[in-house]
PDB file of N, CA and C in Angstrom:
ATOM      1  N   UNK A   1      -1.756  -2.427  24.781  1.00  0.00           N
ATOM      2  CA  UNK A   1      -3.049  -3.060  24.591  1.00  0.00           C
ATOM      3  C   UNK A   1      -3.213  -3.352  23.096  1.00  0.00           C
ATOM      4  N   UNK A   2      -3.301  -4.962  22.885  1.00  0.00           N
ATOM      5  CA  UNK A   2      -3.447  -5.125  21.409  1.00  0.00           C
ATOM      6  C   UNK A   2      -4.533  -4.363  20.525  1.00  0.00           C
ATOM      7  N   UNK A   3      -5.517  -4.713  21.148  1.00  0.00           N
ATOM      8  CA  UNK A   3      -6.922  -3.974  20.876  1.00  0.00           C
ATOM      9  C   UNK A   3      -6.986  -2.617  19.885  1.00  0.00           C
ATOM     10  N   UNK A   4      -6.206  -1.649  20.757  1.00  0.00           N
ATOM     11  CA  UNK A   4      -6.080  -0.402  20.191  1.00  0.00           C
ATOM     12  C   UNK A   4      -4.937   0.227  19.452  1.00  0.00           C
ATOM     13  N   UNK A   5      -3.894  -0.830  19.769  1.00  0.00           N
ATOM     14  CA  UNK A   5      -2.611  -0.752  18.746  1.00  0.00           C
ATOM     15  C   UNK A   5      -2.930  -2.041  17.407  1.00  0.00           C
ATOM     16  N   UNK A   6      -3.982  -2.164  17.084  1.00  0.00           N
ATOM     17  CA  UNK A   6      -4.479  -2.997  15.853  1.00  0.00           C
ATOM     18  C   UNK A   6      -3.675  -2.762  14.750  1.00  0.00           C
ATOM     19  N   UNK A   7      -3.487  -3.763  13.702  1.00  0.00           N
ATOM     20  CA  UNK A   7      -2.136  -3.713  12.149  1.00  0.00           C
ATOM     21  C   UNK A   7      -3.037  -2.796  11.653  1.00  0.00           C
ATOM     22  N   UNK A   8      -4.351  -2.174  11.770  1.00  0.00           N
ATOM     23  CA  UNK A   8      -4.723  -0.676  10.798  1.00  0.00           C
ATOM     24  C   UNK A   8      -4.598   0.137  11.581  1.00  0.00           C
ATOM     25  N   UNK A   9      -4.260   0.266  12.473  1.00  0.00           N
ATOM     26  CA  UNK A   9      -3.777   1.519  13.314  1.00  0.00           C
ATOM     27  C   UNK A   9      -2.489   1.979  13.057  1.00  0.00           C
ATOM     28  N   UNK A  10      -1.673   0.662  13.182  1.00  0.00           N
ATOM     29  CA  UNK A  10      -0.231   0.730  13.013  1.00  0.00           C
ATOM     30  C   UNK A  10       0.073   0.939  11.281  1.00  0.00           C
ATOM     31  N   UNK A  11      -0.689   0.755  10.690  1.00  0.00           N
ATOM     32  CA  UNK A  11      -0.749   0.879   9.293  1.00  0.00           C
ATOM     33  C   UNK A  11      -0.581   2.241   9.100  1.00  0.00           C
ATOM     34  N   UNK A  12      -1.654   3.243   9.766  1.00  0.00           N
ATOM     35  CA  UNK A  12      -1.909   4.017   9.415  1.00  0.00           C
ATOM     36  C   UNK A  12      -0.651   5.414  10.166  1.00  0.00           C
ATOM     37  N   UNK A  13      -0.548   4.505  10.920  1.00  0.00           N
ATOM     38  CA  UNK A  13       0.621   5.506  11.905  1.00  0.00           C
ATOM     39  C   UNK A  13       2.097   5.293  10.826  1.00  0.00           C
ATOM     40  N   UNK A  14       2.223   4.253  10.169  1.00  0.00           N
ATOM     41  CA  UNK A  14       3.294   4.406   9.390  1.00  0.00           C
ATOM     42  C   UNK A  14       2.955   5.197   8.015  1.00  0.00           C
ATOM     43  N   UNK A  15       1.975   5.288   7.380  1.00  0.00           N
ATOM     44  CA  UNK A  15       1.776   5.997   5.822  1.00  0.00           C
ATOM     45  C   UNK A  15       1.686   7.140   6.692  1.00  0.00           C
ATOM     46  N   UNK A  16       1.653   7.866   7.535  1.00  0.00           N
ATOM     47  CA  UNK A  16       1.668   9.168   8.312  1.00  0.00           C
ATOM     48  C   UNK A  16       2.743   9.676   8.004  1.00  0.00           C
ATOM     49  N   UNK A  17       3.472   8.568   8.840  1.00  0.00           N
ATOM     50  CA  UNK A  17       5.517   8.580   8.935  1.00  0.00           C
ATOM     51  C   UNK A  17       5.994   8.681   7.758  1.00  0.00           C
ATOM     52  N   UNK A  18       5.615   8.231   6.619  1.00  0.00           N
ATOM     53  CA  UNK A  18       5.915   8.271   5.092  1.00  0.00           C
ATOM     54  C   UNK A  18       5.401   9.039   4.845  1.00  0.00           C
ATOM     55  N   UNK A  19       4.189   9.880   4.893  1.00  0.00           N
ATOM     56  CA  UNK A  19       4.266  11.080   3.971  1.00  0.00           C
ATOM     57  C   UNK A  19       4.542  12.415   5.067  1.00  0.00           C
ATOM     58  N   UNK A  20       4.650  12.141   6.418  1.00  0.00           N
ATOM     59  CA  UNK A  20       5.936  13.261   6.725  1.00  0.00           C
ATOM     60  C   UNK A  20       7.057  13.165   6.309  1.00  0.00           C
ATOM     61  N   UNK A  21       8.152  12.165   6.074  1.00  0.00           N
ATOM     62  CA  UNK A  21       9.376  12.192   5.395  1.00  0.00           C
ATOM     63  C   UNK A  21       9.213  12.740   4.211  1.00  0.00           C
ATOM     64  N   UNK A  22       7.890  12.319   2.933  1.00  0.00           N
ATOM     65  CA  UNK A  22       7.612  12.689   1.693  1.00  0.00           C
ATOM     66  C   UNK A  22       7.918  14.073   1.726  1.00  0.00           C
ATOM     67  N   UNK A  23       6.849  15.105   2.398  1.00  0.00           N
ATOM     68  CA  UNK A  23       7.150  16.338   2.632  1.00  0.00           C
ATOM     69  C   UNK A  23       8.244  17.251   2.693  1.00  0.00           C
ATOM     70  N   UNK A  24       9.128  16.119   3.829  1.00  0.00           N
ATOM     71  CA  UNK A  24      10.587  16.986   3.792  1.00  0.00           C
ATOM     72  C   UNK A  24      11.735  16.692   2.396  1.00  0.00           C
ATOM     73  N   UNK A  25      11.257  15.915   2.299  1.00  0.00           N
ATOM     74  CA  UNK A  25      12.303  15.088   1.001  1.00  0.00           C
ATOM     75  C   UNK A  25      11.830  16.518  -0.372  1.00  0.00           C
ATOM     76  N   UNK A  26      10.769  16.526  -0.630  1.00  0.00           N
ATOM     77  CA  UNK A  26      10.101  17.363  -1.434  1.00  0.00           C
ATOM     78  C   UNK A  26      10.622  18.759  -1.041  1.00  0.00           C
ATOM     79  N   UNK A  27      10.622  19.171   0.430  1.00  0.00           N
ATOM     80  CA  UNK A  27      11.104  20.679   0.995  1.00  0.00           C
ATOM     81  C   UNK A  27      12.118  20.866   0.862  1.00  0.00           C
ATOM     82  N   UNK A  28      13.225  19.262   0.407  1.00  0.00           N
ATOM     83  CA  UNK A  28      14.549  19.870   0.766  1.00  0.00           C
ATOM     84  C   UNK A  28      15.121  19.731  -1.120  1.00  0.00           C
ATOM     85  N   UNK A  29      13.771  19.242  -1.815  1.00  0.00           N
ATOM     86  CA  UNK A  29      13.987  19.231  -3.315  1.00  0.00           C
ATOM     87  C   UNK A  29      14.045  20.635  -3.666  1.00  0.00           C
ATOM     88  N   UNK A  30      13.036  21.446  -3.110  1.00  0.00           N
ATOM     89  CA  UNK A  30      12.787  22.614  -3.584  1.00  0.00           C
ATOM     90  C   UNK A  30      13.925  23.381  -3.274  1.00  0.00           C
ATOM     91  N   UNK A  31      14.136  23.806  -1.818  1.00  0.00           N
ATOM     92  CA  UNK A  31      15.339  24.289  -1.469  1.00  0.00           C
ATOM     93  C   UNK A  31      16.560  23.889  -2.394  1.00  0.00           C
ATOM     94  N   UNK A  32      16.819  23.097  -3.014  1.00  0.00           N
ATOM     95  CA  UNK A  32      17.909  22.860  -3.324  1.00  0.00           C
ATOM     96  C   UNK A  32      17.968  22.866  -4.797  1.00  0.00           C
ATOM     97  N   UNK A  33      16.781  23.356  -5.139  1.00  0.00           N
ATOM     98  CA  UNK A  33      16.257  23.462  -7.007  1.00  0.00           C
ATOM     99  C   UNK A  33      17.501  24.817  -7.475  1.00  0.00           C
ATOM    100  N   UNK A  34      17.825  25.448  -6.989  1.00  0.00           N
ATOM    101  CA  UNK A  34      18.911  26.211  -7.821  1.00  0.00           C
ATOM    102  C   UNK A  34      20.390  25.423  -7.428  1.00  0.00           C
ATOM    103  N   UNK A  35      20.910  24.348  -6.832  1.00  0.00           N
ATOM    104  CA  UNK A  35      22.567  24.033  -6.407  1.00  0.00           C
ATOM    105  C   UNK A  35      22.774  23.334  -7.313  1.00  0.00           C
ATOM    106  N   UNK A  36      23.766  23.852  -7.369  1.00  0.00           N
ATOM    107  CA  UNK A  36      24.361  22.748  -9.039  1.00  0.00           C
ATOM    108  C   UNK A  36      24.516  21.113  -8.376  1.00  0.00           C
ATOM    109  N   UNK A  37      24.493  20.507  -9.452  1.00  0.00           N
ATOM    110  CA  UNK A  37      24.606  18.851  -9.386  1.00  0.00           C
ATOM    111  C   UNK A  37      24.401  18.365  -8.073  1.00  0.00           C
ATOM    112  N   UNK A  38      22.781  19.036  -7.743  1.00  0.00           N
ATOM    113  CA  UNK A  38      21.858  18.091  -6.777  1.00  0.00           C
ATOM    114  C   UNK A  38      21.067  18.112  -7.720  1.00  0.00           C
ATOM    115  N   UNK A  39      20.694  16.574  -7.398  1.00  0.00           N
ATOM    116  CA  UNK A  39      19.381  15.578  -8.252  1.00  0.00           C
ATOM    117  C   UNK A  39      18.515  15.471  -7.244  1.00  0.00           C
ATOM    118  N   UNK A  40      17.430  15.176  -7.416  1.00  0.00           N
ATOM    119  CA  UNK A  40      15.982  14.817  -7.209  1.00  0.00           C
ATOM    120  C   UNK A  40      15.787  13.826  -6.167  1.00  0.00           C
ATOM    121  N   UNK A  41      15.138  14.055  -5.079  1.00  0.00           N
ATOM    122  CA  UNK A  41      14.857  12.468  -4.189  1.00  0.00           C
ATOM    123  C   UNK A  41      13.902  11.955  -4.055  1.00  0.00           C
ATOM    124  N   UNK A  42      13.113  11.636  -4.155  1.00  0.00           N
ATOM    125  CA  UNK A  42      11.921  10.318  -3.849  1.00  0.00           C
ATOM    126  C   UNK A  42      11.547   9.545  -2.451  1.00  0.00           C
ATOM    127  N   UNK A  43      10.623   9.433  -1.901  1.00  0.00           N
ATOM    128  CA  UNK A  43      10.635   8.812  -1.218  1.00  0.00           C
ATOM    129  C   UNK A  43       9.341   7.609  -1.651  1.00  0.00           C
ATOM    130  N   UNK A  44      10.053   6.351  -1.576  1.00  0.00           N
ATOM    131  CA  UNK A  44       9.194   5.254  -2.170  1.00  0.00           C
ATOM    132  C   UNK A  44       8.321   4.421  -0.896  1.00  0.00           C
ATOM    133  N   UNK A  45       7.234   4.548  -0.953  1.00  0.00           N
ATOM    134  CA  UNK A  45       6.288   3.979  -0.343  1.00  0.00           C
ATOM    135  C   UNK A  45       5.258   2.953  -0.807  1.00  0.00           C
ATOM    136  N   UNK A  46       4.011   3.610  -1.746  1.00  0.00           N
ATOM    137  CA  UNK A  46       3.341   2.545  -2.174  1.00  0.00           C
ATOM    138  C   UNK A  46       3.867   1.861  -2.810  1.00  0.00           C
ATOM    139  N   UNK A  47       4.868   1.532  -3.290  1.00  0.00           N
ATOM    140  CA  UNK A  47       5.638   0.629  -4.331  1.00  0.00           C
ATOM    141  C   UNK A  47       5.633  -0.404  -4.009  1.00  0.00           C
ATOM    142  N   UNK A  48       6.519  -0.332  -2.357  1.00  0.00           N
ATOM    143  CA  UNK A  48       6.856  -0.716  -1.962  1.00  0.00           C
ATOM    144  C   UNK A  48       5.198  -1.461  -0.967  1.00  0.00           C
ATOM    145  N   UNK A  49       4.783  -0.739  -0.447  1.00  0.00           N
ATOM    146  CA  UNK A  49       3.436  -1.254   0.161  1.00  0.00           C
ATOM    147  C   UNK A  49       2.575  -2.279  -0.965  1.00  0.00           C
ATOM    148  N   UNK A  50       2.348  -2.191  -2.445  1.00  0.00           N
ATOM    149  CA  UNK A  50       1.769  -2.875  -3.126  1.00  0.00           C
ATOM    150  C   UNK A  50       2.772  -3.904  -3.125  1.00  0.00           C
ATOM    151  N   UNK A  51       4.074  -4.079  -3.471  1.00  0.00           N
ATOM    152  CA  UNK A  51       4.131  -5.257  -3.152  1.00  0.00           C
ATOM    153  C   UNK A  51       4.430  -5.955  -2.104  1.00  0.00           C
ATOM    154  N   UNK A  52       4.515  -5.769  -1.274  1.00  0.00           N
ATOM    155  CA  UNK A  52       3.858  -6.787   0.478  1.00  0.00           C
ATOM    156  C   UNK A  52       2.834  -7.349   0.219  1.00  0.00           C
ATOM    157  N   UNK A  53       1.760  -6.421   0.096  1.00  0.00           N
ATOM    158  CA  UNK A  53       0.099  -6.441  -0.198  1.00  0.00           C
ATOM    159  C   UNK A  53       0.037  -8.127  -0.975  1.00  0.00           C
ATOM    160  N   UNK A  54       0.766  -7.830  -2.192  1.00  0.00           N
ATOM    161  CA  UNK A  54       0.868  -9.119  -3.012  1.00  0.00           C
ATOM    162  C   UNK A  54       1.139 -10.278  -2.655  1.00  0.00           C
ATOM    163  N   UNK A  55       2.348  -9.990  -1.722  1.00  0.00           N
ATOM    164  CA  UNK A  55       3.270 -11.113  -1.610  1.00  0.00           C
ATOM    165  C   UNK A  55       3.099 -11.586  -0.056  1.00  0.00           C
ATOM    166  N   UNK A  56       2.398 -10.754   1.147  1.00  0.00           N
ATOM    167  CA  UNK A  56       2.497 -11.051   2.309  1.00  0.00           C
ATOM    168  C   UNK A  56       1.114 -10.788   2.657  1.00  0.00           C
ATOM    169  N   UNK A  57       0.021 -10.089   2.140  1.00  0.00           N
ATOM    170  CA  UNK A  57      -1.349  -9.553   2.459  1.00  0.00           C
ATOM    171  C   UNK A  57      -1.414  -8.480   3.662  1.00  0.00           C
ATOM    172  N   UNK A  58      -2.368  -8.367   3.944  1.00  0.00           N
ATOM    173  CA  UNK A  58      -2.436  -7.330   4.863  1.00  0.00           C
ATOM    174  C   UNK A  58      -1.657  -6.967   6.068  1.00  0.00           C
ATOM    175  N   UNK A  59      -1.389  -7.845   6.895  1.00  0.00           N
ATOM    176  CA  UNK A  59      -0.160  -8.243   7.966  1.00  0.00           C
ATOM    177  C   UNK A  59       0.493  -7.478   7.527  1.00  0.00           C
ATOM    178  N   UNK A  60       1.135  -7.725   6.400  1.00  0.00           N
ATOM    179  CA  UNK A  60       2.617  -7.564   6.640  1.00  0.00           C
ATOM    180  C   UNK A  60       2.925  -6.086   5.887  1.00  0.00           C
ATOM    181  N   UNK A  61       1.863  -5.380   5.751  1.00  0.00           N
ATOM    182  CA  UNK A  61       1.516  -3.929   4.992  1.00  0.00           C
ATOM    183  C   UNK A  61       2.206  -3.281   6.271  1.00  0.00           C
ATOM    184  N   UNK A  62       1.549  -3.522   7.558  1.00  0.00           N
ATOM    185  CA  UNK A  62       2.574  -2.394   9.080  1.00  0.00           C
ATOM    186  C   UNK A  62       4.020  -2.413   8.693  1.00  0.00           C
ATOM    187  N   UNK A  63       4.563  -3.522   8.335  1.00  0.00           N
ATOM    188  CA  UNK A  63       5.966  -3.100   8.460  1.00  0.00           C
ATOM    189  C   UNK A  63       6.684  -2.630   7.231  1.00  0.00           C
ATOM    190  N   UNK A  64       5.766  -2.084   6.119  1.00  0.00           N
ATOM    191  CA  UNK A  64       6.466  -1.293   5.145  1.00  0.00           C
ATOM    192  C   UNK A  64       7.154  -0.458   5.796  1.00  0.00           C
ATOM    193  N   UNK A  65       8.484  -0.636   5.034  1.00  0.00           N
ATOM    194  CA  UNK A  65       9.216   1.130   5.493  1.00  0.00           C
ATOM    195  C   UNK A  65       9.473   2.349   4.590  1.00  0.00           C
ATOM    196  N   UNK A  66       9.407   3.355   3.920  1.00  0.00           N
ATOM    197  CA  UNK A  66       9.599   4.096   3.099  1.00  0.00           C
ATOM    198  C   UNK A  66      11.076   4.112   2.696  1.00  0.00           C
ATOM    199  N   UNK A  67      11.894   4.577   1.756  1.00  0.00           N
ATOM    200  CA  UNK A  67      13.012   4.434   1.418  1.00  0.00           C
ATOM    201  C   UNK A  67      13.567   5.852   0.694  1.00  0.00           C
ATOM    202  N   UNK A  68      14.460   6.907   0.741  1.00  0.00           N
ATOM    203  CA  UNK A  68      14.857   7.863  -0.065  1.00  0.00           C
ATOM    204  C   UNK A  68      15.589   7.462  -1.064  1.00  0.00           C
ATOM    205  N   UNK A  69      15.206   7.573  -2.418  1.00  0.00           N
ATOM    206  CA  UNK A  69      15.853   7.845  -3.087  1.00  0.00           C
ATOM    207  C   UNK A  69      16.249   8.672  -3.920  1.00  0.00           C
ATOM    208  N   UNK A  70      17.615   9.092  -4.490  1.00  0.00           N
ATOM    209  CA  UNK A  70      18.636   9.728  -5.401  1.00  0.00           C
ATOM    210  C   UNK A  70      18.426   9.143  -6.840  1.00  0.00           C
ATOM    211  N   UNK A  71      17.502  10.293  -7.808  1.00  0.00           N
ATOM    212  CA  UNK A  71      17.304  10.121  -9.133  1.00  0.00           C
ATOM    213  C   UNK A  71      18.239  10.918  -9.793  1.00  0.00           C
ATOM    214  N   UNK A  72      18.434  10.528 -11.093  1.00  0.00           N
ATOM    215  CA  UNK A  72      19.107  11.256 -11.777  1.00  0.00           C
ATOM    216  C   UNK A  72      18.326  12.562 -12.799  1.00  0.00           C
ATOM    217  N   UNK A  73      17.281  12.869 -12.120  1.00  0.00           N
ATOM    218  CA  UNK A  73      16.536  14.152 -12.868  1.00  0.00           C
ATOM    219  C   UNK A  73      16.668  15.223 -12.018  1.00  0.00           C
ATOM    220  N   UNK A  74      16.826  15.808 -12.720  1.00  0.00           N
ATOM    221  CA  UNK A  74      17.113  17.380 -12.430  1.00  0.00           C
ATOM    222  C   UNK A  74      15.392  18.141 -11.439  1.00  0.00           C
ATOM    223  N   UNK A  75      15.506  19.045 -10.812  1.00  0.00           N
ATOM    224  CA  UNK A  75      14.391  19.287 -10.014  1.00  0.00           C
ATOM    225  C   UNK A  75      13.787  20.198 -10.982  1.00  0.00           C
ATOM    226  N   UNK A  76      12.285  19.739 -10.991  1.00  0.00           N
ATOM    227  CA  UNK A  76      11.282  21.147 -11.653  1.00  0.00           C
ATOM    228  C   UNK A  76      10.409  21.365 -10.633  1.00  0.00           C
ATOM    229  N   UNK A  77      10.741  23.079 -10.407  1.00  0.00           N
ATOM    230  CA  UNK A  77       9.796  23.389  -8.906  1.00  0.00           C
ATOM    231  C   UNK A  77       8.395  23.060  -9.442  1.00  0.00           C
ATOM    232  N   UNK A  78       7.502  23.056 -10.868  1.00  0.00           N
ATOM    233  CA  UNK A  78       5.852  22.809 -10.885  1.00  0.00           C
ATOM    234  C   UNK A  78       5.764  21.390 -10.580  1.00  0.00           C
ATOM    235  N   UNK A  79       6.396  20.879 -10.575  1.00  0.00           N
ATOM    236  CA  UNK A  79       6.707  19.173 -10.244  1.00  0.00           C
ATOM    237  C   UNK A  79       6.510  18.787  -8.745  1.00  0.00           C
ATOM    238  N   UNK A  80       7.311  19.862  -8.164  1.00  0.00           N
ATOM    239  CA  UNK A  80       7.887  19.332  -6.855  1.00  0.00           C
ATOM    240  C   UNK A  80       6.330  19.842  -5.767  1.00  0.00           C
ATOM    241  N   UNK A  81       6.197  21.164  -6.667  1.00  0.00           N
ATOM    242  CA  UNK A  81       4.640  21.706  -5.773  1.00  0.00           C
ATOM    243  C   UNK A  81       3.143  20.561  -5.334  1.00  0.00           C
ATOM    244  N   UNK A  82       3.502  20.097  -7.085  1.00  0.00           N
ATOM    245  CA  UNK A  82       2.239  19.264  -7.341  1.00  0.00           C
ATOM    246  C   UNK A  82       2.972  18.177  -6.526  1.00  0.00           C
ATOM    247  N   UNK A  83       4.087  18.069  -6.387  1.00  0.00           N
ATOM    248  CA  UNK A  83       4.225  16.711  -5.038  1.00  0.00           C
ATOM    249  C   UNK A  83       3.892  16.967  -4.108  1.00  0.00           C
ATOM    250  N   UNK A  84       3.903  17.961  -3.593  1.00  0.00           N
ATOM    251  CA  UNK A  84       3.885  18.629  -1.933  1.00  0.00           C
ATOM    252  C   UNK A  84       2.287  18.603  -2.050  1.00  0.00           C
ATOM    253  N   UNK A  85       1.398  19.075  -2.620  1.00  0.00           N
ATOM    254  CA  UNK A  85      -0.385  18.951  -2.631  1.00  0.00           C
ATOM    255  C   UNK A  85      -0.667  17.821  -2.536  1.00  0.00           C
ATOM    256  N   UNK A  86      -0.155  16.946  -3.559  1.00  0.00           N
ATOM    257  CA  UNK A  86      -0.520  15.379  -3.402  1.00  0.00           C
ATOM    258  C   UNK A  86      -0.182  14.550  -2.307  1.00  0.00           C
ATOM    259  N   UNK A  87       1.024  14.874  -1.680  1.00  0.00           N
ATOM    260  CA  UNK A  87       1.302  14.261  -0.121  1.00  0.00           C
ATOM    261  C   UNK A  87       0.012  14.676   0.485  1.00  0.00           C
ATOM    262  N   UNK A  88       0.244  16.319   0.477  1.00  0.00           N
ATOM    263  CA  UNK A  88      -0.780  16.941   1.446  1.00  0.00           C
ATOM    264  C   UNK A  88      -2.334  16.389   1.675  1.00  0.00           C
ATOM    265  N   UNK A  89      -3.049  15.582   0.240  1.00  0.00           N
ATOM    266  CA  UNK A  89      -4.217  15.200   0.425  1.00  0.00           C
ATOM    267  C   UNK A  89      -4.053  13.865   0.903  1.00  0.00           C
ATOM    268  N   UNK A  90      -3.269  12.867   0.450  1.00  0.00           N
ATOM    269  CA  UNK A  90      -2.444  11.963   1.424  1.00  0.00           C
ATOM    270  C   UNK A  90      -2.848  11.823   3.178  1.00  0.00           C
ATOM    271  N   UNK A  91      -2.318  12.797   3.355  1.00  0.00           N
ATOM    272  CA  UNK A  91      -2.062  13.188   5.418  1.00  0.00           C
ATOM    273  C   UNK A  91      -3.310  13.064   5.472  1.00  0.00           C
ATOM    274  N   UNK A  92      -3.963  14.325   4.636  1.00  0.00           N
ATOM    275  CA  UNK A  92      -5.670  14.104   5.193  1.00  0.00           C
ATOM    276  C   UNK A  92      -6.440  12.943   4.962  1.00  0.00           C
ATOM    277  N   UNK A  93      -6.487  12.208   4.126  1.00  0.00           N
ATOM    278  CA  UNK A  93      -6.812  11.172   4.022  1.00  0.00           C
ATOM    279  C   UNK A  93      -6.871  10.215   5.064  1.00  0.00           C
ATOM    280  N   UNK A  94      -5.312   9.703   5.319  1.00  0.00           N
ATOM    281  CA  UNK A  94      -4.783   8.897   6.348  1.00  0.00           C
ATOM    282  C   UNK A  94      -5.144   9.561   7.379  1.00  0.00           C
ATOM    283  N   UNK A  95      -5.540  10.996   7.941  1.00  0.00           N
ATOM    284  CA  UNK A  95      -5.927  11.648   9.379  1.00  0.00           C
ATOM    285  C   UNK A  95      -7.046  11.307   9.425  1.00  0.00           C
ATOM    286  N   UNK A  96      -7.915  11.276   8.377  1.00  0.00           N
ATOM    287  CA  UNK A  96      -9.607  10.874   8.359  1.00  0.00           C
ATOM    288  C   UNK A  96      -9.536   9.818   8.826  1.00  0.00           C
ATOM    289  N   UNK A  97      -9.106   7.976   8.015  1.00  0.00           N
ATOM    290  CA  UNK A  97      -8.770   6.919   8.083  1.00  0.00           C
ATOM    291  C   UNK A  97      -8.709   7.210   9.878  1.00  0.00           C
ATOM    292  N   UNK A  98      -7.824   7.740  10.500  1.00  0.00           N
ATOM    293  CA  UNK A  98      -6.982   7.286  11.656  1.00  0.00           C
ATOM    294  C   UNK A  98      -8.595   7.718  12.940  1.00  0.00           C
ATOM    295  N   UNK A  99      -8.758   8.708  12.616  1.00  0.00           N
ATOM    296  CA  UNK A  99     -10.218   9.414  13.506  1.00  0.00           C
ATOM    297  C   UNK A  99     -11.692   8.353  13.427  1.00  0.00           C
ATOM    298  N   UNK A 100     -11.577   7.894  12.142  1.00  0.00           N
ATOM    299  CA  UNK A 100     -12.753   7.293  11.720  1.00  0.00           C
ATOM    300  C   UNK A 100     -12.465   5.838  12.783  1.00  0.00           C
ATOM    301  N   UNK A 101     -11.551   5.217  12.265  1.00  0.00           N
ATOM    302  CA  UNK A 101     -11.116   4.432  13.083  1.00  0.00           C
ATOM    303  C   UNK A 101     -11.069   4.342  14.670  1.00  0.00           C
ATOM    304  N   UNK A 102     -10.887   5.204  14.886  1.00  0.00           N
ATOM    305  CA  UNK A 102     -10.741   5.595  16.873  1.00  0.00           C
ATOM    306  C   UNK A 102     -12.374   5.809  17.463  1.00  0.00           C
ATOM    307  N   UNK A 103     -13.036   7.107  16.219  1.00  0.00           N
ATOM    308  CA  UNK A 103     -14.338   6.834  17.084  1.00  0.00           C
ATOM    309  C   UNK A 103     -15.450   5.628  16.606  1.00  0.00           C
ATOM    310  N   UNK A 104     -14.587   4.962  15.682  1.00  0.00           N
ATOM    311  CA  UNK A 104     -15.712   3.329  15.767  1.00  0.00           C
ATOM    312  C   UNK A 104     -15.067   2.657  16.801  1.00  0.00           C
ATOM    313  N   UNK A 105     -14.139   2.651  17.379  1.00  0.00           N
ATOM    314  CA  UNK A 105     -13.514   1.756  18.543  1.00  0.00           C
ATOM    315  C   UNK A 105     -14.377   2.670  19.798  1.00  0.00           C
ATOM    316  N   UNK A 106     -14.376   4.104  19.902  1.00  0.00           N
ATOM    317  CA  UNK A 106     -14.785   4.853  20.905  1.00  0.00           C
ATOM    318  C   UNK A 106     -16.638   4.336  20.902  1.00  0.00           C
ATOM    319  N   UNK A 107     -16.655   4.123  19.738  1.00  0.00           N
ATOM    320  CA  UNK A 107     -18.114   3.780  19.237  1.00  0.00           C
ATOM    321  C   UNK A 107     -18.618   2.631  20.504  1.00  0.00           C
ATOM    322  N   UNK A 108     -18.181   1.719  19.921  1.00  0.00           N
ATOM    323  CA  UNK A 108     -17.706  -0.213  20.517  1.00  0.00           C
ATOM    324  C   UNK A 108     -18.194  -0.086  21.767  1.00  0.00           C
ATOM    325  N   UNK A 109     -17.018   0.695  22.287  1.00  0.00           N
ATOM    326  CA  UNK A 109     -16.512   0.734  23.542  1.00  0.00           C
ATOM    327  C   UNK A 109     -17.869   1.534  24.735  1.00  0.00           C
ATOM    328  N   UNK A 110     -18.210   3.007  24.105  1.00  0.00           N
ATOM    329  CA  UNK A 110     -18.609   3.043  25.393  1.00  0.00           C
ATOM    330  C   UNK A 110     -20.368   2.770  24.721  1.00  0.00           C
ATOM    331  N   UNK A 111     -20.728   2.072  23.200  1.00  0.00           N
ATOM    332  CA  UNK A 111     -22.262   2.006  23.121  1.00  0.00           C
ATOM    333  C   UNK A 111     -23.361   3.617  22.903  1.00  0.00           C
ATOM    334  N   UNK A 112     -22.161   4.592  22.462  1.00  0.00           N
ATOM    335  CA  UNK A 112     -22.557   5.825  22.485  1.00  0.00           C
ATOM    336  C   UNK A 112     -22.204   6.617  20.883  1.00  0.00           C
ATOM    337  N   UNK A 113     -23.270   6.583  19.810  1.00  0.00           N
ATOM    338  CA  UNK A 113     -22.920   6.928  18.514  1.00  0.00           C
ATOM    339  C   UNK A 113     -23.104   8.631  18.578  1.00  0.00           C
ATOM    340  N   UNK A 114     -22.316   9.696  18.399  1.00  0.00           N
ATOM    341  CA  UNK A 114     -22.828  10.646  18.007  1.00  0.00           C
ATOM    342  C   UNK A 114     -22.178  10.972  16.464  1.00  0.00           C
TER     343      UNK A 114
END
C-alpha cells in the first residue's frame, strides 16, 4: 500500500538501517582498539544524504545507502564512545520521527486525536 509505505517512511526506515550499521561499525571499532594495524571505520551517511538532497531533492533521499569506510586513524576509545551516544540520540530521534508519523496517519485515518 503506497499510502503507508510513503518516501518519509521509507526515509526513515533507512537512517534506522544506517545508524544500526553505525553502531556496529563503532562496536567493532572499540573491540578492536587494542589489535595492531586495525584502523578506524566510518560509516558515511549524511554526506552522502546531503548530497542527493542537492542534487536529486527529496525523492531521491530513500535510496541513500550508507557506505563503510577504512580510515587511516588509529582508534581513540573517548572518540568512539562519543560516537556510539551520538548515533544513539540519532535512533531516538528517527524512532520519534517514525511514531509521530504513524499516529498522524492513525490520526487521518480513523478521525480520532488522542
Amino acid at each position: 500500500m503506497k499510502f503507508v509505505d510513503s518516501n518519509h517512511s521509507q526515509f526513515l526506515a533507512r537512517a534506522m538501517d544506517s545508524y544500526t550499521l553505525r553502531q556496529r561499525v563503532t562496536a567493532g571499532n572499540i573491540a578492536n582498539a587494542d589489535t595492531p594495524g586495525f584502523n578506524k571505520h566510518r560509516v558515511d551517511f549524511e554526506e552522502e544524504l546531503q548530497r542527493v538532497k542537492n542534487s536529486e531533492g527529496a525523492r531521491g533521499m530513500k535510496e541513500v545507502t550508507p557506505s563503510i569506510v577504512e580510515t587511516d586513524q588509529k582508534i581513540e576509545l573517548e572518540d568512539e564512545l562519543l560516537e556510539m551516544a551520538d548515533t544513539q540520540a540519532r535512533v531516538q530521534l528517527v524512532t520519534r520521527s517514525l511514531r509521530h508519523h504513524f499516529e498522524m496517519m492513525k490520526n487521518g485515518i480513523t478521525g480520532i486525536n488522542r
